[in-house]
PDB file of N, CA and C in Angstrom:
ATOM      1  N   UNK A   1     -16.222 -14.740  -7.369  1.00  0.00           N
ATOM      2  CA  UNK A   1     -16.289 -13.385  -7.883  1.00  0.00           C
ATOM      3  C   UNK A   1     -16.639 -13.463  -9.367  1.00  0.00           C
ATOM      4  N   UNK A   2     -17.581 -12.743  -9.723  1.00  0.00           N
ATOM      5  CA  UNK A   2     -17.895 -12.839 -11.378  1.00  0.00           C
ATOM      6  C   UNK A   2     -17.269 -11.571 -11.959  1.00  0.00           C
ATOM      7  N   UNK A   3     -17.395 -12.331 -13.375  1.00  0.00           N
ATOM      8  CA  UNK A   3     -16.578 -11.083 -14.318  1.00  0.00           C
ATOM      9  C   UNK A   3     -15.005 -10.695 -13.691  1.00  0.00           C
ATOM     10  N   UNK A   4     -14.913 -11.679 -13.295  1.00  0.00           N
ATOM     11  CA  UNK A   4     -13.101 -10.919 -12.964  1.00  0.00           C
ATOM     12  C   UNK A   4     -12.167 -11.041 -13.932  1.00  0.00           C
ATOM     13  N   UNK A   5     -11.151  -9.886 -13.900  1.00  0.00           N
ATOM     14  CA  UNK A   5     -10.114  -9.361 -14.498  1.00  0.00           C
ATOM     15  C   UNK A   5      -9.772 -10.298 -14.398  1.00  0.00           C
ATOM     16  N   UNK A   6      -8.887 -10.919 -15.929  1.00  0.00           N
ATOM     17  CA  UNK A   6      -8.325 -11.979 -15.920  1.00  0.00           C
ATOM     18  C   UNK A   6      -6.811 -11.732 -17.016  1.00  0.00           C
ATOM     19  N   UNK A   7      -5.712 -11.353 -16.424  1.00  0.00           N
ATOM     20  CA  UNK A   7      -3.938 -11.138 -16.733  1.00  0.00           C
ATOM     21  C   UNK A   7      -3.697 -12.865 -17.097  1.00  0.00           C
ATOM     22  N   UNK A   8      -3.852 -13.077 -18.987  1.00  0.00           N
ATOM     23  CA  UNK A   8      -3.074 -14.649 -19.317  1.00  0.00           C
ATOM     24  C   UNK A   8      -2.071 -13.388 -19.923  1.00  0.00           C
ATOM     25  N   UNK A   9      -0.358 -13.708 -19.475  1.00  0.00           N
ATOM     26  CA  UNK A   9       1.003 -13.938 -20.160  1.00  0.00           C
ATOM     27  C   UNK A   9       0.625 -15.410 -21.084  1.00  0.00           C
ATOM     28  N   UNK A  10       1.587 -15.394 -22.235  1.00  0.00           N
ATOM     29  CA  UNK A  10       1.263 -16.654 -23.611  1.00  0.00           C
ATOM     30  C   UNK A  10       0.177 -16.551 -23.795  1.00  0.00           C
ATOM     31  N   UNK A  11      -0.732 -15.342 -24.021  1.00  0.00           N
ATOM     32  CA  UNK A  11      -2.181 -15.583 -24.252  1.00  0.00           C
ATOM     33  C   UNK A  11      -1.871 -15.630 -25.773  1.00  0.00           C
ATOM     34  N   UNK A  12      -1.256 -15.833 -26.411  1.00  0.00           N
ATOM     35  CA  UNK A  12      -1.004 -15.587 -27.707  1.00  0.00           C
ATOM     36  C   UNK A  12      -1.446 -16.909 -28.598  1.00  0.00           C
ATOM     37  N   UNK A  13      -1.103 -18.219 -27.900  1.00  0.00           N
ATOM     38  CA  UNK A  13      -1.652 -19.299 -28.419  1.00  0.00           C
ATOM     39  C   UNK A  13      -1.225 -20.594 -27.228  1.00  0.00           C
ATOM     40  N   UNK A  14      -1.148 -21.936 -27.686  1.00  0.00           N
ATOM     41  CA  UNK A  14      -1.379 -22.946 -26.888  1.00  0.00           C
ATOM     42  C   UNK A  14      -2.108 -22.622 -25.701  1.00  0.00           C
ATOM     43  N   UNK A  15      -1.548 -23.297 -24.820  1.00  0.00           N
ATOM     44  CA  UNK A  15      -2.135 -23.079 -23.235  1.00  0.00           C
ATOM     45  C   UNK A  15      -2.789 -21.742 -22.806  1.00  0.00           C
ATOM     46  N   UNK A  16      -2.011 -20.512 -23.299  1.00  0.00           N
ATOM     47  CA  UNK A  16      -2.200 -19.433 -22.858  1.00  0.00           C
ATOM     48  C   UNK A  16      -3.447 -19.349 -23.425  1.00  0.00           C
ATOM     49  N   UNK A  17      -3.205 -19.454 -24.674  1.00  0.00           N
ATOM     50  CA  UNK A  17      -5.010 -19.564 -25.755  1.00  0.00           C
ATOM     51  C   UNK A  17      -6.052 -20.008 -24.898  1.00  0.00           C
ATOM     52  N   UNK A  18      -5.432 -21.249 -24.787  1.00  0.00           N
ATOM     53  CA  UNK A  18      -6.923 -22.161 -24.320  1.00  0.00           C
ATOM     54  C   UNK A  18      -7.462 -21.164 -22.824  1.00  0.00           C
ATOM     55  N   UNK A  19      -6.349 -20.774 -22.181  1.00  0.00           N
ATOM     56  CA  UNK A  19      -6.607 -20.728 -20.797  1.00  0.00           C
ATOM     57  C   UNK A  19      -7.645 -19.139 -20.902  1.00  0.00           C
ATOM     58  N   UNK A  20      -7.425 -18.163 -21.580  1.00  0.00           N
ATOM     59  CA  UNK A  20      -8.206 -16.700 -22.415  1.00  0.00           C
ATOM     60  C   UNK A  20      -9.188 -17.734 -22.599  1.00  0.00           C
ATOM     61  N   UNK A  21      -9.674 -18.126 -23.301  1.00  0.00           N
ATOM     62  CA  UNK A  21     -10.962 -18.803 -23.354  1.00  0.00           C
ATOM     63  C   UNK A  21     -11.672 -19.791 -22.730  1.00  0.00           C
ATOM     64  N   UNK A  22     -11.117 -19.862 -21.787  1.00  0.00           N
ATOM     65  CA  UNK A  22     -11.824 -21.030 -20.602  1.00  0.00           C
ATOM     66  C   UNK A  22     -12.223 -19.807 -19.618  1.00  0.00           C
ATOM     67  N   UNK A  23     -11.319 -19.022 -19.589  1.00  0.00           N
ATOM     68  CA  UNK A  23     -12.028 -17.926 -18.641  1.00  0.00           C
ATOM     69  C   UNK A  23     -12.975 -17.275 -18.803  1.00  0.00           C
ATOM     70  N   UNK A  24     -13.110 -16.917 -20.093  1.00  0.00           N
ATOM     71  CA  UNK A  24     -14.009 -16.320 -20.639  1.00  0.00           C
ATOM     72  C   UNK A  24     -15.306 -16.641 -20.958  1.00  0.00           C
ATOM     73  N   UNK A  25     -15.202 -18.295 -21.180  1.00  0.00           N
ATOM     74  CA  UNK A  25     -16.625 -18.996 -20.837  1.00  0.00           C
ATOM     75  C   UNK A  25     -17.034 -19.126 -19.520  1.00  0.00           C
ATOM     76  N   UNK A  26     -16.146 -18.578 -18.787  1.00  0.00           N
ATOM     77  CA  UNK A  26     -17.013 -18.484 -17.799  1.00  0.00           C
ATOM     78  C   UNK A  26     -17.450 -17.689 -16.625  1.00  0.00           C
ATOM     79  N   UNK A  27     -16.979 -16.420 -17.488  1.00  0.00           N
ATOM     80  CA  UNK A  27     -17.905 -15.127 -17.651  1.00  0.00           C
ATOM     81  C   UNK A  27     -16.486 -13.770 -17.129  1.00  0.00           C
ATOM     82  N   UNK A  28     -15.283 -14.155 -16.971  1.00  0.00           N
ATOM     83  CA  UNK A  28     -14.465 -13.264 -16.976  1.00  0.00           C
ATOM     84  C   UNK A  28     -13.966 -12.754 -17.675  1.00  0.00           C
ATOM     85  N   UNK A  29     -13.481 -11.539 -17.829  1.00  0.00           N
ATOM     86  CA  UNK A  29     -12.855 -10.443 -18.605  1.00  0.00           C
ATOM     87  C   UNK A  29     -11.317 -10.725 -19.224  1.00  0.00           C
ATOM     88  N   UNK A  30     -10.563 -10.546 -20.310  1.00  0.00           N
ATOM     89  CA  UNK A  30      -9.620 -10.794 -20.446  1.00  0.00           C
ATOM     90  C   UNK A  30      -8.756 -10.133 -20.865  1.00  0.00           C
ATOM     91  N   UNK A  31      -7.197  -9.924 -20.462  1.00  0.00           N
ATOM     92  CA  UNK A  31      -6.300  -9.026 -20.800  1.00  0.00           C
ATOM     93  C   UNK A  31      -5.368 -10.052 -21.425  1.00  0.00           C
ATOM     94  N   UNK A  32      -4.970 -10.601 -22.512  1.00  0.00           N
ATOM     95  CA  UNK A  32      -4.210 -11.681 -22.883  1.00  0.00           C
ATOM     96  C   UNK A  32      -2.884 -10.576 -23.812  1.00  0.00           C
ATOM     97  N   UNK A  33      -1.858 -11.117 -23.051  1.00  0.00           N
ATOM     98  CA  UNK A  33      -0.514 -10.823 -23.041  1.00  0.00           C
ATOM     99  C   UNK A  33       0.120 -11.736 -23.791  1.00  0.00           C
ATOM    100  N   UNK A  34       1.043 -11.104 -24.859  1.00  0.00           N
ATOM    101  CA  UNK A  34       2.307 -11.909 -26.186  1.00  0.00           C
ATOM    102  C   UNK A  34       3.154 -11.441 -26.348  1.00  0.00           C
ATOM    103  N   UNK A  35       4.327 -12.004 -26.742  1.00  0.00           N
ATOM    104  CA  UNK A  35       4.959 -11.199 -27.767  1.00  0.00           C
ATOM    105  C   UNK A  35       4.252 -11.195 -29.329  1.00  0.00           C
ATOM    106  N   UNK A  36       3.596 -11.234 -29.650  1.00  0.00           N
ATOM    107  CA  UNK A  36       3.434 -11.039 -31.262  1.00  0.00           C
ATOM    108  C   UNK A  36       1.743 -11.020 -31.231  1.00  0.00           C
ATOM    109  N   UNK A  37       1.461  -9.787 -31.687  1.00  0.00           N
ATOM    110  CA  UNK A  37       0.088  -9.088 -32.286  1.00  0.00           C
ATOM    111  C   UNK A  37      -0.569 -10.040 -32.939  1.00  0.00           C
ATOM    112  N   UNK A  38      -0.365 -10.842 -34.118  1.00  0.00           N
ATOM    113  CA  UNK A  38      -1.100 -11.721 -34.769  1.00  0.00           C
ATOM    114  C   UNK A  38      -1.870 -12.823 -33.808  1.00  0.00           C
ATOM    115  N   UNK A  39      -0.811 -13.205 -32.761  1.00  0.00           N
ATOM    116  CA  UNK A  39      -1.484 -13.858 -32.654  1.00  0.00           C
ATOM    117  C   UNK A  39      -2.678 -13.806 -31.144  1.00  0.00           C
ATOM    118  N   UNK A  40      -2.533 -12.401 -30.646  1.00  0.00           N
ATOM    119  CA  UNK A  40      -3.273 -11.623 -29.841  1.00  0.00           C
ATOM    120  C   UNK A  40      -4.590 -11.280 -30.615  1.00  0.00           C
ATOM    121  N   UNK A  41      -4.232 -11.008 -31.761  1.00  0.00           N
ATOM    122  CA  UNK A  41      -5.514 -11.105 -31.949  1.00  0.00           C
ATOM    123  C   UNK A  41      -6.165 -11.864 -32.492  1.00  0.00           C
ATOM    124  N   UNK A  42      -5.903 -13.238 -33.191  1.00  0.00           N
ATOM    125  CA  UNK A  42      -6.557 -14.263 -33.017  1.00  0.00           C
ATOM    126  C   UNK A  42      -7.284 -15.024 -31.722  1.00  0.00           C
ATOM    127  N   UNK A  43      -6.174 -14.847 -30.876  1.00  0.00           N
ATOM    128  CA  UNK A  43      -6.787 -15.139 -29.247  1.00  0.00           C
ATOM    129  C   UNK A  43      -7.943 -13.960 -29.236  1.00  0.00           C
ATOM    130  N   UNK A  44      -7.760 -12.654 -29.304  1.00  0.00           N
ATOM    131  CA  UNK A  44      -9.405 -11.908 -29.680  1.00  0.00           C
ATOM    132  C   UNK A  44     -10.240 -12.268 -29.624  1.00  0.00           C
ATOM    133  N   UNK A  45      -9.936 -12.757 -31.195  1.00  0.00           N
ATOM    134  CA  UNK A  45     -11.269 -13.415 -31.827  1.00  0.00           C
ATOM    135  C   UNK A  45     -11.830 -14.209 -31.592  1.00  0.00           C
ATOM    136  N   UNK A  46     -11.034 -14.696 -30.933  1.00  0.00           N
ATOM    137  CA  UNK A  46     -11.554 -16.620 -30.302  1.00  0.00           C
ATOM    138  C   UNK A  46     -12.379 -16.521 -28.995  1.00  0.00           C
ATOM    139  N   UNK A  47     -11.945 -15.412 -28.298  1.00  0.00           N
ATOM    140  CA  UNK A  47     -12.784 -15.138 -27.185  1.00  0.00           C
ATOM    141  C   UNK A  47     -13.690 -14.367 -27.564  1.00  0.00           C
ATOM    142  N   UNK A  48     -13.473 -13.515 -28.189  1.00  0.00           N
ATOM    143  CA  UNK A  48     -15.193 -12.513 -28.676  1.00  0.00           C
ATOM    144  C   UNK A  48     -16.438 -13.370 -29.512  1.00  0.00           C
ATOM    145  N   UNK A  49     -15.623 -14.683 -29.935  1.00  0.00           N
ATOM    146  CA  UNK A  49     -17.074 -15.442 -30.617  1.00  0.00           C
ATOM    147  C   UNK A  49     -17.672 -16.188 -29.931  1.00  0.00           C
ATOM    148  N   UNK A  50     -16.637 -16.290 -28.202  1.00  0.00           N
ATOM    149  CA  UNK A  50     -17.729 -17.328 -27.215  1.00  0.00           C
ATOM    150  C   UNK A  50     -18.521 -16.347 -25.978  1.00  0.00           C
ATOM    151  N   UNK A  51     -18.433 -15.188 -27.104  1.00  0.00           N
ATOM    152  CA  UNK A  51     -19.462 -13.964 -26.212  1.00  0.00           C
ATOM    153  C   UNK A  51     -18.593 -13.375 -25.049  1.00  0.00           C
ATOM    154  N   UNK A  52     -17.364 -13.933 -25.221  1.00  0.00           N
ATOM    155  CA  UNK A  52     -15.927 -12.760 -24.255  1.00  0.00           C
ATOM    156  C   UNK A  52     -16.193 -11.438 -24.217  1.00  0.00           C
ATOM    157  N   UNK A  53     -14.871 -10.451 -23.159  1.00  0.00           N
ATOM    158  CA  UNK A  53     -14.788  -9.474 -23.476  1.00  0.00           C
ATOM    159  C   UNK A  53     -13.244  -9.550 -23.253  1.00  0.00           C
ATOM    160  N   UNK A  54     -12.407  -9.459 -24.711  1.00  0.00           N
ATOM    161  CA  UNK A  54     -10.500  -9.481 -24.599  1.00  0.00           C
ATOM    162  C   UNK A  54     -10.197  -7.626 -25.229  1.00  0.00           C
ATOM    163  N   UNK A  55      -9.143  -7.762 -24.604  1.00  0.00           N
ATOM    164  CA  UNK A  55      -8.383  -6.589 -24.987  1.00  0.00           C
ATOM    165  C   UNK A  55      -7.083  -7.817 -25.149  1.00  0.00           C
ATOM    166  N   UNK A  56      -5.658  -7.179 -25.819  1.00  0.00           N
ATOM    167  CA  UNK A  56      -4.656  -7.421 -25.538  1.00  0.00           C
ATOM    168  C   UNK A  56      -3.790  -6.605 -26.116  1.00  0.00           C
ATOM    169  N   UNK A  57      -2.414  -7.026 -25.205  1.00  0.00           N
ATOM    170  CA  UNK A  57      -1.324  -6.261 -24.946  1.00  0.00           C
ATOM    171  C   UNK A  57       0.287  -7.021 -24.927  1.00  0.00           C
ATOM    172  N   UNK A  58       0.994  -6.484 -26.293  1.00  0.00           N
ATOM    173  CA  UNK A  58       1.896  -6.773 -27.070  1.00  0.00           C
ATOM    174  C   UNK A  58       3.369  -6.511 -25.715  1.00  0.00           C
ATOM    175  N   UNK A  59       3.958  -7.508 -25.079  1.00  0.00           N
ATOM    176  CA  UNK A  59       4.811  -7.823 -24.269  1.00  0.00           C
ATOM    177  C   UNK A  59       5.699  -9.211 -24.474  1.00  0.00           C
ATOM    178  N   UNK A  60       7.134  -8.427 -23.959  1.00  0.00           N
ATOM    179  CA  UNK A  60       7.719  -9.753 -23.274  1.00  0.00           C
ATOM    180  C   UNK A  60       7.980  -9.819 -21.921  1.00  0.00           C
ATOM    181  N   UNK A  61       7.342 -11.243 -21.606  1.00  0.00           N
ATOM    182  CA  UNK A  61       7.496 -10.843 -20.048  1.00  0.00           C
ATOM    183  C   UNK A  61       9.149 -11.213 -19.074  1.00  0.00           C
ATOM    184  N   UNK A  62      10.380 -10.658 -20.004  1.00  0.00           N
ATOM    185  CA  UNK A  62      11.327 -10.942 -19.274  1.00  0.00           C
ATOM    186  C   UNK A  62      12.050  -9.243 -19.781  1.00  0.00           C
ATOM    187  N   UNK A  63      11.236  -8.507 -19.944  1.00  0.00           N
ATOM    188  CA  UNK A  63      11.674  -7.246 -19.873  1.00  0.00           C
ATOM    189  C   UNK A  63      10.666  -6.261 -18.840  1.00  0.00           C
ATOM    190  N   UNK A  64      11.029  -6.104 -18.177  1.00  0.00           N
ATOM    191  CA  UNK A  64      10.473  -5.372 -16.862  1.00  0.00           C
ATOM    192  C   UNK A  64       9.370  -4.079 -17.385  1.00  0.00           C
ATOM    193  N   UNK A  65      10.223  -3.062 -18.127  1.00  0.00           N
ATOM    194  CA  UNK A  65       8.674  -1.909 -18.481  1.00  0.00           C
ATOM    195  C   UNK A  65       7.828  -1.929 -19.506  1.00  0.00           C
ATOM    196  N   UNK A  66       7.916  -3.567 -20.245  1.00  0.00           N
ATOM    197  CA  UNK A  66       6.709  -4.170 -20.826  1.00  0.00           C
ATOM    198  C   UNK A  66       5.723  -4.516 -19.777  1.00  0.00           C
ATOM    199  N   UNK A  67       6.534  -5.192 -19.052  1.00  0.00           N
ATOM    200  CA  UNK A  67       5.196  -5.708 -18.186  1.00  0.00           C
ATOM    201  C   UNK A  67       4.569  -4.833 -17.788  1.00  0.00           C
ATOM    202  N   UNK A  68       5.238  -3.564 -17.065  1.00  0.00           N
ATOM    203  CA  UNK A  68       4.588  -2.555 -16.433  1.00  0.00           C
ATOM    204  C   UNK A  68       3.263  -1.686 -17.241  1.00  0.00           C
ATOM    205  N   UNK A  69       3.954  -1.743 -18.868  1.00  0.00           N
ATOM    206  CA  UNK A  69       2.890  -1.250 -19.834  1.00  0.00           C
ATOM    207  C   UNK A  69       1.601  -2.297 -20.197  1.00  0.00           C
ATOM    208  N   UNK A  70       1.929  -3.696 -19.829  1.00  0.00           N
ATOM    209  CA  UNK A  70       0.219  -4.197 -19.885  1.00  0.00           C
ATOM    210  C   UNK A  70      -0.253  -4.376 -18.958  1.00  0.00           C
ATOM    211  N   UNK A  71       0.232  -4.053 -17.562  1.00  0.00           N
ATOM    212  CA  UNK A  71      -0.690  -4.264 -16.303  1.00  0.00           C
ATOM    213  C   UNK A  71      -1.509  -2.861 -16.326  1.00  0.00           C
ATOM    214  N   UNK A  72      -0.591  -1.658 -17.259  1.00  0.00           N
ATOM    215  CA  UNK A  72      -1.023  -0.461 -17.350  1.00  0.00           C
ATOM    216  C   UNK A  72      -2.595  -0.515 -18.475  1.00  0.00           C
ATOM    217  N   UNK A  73      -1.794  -1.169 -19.527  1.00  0.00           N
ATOM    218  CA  UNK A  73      -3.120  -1.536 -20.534  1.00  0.00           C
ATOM    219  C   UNK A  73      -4.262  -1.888 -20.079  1.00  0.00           C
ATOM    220  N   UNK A  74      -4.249  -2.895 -18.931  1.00  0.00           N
ATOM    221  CA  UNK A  74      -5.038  -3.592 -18.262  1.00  0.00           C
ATOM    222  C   UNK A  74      -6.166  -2.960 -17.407  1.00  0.00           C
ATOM    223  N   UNK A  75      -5.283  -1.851 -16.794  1.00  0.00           N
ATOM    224  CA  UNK A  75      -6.151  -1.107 -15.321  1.00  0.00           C
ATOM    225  C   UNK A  75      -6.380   0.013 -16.312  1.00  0.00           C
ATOM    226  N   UNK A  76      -6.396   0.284 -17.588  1.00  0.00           N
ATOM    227  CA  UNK A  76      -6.726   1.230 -18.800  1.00  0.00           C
ATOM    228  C   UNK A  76      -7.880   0.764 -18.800  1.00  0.00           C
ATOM    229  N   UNK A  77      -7.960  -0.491 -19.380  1.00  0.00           N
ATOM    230  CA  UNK A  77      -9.279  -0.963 -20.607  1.00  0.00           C
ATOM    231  C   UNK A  77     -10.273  -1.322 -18.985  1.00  0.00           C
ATOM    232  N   UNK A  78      -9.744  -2.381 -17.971  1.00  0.00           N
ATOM    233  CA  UNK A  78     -10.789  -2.727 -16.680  1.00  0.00           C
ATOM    234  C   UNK A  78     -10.636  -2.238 -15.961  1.00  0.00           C
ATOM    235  N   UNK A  79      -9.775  -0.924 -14.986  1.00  0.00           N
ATOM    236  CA  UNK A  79      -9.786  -0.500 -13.769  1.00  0.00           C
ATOM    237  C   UNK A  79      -9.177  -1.471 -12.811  1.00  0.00           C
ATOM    238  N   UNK A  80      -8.919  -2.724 -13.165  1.00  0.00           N
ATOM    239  CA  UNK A  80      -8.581  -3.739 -12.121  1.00  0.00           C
ATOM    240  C   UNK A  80      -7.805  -4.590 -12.457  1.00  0.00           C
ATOM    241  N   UNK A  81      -6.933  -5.557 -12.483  1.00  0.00           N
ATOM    242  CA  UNK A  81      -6.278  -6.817 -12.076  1.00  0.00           C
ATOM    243  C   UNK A  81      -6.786  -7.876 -11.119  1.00  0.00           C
ATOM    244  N   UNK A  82      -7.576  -9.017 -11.297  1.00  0.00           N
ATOM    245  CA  UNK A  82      -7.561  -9.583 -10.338  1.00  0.00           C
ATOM    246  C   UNK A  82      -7.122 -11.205  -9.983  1.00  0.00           C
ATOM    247  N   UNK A  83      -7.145 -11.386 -11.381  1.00  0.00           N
ATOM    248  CA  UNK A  83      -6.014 -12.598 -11.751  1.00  0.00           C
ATOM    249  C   UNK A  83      -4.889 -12.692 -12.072  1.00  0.00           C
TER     250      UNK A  83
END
């Protein structure tokens, strides 16, 4: 499936980082999930300079109507979830 919706939780940095931008090279969409803005949007940036398309959305994922608000963010900005 190309261009698929792609939900990284820790998209904020390490693994989660890398993993927002491995997807994204290779040609999927990204919703990258953190607790902390700074570094959401560095993950951004990092995917918009390898010709990405990121949104992200400020969560912790051990509180239940965060999550609910970036799967919401998610089917906001792509209509879909598919990762």
């Amino acid at each position: 499936m190309a261009e698929r919706v792609v939900m990284v939780t820790g998209g904020g940095r390490g693994i989660g980082r890398a993993t927002c931008v491995r997807f994204a090279q290779a040609g999927d969409r990204i919703m990258a999930v953190a607790r902390t803005r700074t570094e959401l949007e560095e993950t951004r940036r990092l995917v918009l300079a390898c010709g990405g398309t990121c949104e992200a959305s400020c969560a912790d994922v051990t509180v239940e109507e965060e999550v609910g608000a970036a799967v919401q963010d998610a089917l906001d900005a792509f209509g879909r979830v598919d990762v």
